[in-house]
N, C-alpha and C. Protein backbone atom coordinates (compact mmCIF):
# COMPACT_ATOMS: atom_id res chain seq x y z
N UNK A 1 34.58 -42.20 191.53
CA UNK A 1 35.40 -41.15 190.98
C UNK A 1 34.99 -39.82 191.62
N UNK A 2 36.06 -39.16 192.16
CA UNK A 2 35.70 -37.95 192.79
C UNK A 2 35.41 -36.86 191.42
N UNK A 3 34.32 -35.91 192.34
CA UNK A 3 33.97 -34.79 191.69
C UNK A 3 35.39 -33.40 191.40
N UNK A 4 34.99 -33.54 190.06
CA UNK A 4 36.42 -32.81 189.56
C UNK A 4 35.88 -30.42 190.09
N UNK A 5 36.64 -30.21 190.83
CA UNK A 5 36.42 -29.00 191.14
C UNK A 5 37.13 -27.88 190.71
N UNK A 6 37.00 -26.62 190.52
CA UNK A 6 37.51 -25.66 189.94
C UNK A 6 37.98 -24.75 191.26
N UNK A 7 39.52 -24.79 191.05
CA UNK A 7 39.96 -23.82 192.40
C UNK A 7 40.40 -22.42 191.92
N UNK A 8 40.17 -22.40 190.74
CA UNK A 8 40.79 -21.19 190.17
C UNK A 8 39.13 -20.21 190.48
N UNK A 9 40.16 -18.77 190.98
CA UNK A 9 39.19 -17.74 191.43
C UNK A 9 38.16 -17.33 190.16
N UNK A 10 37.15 -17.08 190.61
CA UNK A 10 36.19 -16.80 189.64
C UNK A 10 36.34 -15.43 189.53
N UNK A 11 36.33 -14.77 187.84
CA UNK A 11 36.10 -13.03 187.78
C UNK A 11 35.00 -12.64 187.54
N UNK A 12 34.86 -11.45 188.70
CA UNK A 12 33.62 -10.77 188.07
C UNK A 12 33.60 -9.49 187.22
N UNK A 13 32.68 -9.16 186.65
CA UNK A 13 32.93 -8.27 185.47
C UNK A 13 31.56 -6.59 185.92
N UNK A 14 31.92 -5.93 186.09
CA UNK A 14 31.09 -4.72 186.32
C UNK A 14 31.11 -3.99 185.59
N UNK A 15 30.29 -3.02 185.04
CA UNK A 15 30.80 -1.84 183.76
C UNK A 15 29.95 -0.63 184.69
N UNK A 16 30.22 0.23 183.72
CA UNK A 16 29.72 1.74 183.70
C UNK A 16 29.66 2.39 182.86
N UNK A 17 29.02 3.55 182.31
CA UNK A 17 29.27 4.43 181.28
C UNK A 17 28.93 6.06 181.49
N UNK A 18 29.91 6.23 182.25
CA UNK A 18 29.48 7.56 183.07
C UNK A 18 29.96 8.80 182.12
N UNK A 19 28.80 9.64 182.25
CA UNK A 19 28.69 10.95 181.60
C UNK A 19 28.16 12.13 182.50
N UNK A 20 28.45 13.19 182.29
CA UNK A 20 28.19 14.43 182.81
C UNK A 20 27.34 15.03 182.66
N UNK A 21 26.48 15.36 182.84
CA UNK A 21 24.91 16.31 182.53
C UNK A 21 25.44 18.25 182.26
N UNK A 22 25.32 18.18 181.13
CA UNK A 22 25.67 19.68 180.80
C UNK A 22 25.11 20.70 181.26
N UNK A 23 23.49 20.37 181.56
CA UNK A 23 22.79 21.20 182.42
C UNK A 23 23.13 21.53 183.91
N UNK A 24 22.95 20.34 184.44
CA UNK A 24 23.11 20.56 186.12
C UNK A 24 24.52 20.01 186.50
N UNK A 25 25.15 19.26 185.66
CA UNK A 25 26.92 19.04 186.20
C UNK A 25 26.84 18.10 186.91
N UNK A 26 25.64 17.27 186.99
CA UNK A 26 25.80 15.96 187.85
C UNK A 26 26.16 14.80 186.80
N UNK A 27 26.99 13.80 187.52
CA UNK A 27 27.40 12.41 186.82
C UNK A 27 26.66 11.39 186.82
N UNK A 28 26.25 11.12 185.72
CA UNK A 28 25.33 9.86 185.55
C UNK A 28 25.94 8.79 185.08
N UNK A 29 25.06 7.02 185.39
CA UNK A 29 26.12 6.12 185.00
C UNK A 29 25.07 5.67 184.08
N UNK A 30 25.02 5.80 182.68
CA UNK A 30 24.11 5.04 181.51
C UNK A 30 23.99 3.71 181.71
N UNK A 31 25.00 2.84 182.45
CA UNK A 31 24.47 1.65 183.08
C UNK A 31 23.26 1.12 183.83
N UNK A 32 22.70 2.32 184.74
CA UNK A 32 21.87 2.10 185.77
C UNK A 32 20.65 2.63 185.33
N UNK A 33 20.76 3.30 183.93
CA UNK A 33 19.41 3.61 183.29
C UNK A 33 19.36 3.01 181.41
N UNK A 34 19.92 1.79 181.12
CA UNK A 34 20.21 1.24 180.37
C UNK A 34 19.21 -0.24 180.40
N UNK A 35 17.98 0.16 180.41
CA UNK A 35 17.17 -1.27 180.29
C UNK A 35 17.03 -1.78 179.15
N UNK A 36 16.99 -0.73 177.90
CA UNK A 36 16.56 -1.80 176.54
C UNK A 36 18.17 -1.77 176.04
N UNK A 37 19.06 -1.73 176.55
CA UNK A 37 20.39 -2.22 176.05
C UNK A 37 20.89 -1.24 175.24
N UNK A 38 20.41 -0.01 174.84
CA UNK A 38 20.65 1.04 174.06
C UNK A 38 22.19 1.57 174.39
N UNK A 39 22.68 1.64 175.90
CA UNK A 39 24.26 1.67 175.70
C UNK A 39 25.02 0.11 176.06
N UNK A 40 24.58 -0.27 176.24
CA UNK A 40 25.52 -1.59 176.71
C UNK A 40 25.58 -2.35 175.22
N UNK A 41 24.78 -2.49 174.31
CA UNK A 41 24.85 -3.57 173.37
C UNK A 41 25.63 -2.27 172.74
N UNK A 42 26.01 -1.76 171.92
CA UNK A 42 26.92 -1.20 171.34
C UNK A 42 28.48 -1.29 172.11
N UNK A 43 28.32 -1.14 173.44
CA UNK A 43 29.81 -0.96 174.35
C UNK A 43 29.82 -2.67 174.28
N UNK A 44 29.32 -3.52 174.46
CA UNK A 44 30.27 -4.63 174.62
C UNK A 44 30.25 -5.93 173.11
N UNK A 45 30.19 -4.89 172.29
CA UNK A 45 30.22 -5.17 170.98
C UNK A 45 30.96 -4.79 169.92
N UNK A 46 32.00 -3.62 170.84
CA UNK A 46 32.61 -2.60 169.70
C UNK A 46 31.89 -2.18 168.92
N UNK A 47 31.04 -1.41 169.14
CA UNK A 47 30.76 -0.65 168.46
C UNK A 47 30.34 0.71 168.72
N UNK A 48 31.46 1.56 170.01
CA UNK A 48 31.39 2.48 170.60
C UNK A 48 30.56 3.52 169.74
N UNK A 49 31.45 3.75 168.73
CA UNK A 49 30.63 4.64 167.58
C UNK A 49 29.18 5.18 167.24
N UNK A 50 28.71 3.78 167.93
CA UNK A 50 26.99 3.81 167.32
C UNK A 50 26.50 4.60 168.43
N UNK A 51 27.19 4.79 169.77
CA UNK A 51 26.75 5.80 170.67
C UNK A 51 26.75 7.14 170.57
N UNK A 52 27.30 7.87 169.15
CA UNK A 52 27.99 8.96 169.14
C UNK A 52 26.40 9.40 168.74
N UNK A 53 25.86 11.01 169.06
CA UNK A 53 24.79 11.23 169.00
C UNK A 53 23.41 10.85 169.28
N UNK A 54 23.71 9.52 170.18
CA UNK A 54 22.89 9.21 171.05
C UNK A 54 22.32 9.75 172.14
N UNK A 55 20.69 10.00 172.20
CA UNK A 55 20.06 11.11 173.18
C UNK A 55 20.25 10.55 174.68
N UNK A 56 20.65 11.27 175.28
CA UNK A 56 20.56 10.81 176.89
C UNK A 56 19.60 12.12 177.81
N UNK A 57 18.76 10.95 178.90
CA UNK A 57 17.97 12.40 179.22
C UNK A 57 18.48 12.72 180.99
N UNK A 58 18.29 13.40 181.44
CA UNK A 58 19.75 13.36 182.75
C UNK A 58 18.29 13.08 183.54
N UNK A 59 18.33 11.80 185.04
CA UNK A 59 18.00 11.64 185.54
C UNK A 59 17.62 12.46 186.22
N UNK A 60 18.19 13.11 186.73
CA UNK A 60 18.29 14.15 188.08
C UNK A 60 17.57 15.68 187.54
N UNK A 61 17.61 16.03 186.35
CA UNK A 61 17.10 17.41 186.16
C UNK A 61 16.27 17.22 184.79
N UNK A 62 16.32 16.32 184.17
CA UNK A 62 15.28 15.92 182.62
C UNK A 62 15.93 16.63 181.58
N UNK A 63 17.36 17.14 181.47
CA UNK A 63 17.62 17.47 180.69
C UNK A 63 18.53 16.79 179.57
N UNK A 64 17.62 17.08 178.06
CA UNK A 64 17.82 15.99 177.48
C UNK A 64 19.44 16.66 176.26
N UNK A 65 19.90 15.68 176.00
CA UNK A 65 21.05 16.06 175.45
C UNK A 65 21.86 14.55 174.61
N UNK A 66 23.21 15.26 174.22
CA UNK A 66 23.75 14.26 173.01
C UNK A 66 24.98 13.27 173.67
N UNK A 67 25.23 12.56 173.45
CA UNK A 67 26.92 11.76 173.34
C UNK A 67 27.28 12.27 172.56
N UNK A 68 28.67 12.68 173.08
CA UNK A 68 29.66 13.17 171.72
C UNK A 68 30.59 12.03 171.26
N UNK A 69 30.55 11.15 172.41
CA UNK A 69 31.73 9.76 171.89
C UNK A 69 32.41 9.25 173.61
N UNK A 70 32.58 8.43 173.67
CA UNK A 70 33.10 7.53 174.24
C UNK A 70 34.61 7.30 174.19
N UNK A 71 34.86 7.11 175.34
CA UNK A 71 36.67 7.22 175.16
C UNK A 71 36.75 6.20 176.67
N UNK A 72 38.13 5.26 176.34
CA UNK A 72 38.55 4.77 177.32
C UNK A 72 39.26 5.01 178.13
């Protein structure tokens, strides 16, 4: 019996959660500094909300600051 194969294209899935640094005006992606899951487990959980007042500290200049909310 032949091996049964899947020809249908596989999707891949990428995210981001890019925000603006109020201090220096540079764009950061909370993805790429998101190790203990602090924005991703709320974003792919619905539960955008729980990000609202969440501290972010800006890579590039240390300046630390709030989420105001998330929008698609």
């Amino acid at each position: 019996m032949a091996k049964k194969t899947n020809k249908n294209p596989m999707a891949q899935m990428s995210w981001s959660l890019n925000i603006k640094c109020p201090k220096c005006k540079r764009d950061i992606d909370l993805a790429d500094v998101d190790d203990d899951g602090v924005y991703s487990e709320p974003i792919f959980n619905n539960r955008w909300d729980d990000l609202i007042d969440e501290e972010v500290c800006c890579p590039n200049c240390d300046h630390e600051f709030f989420i105001g909310g998330v929008e698609y």
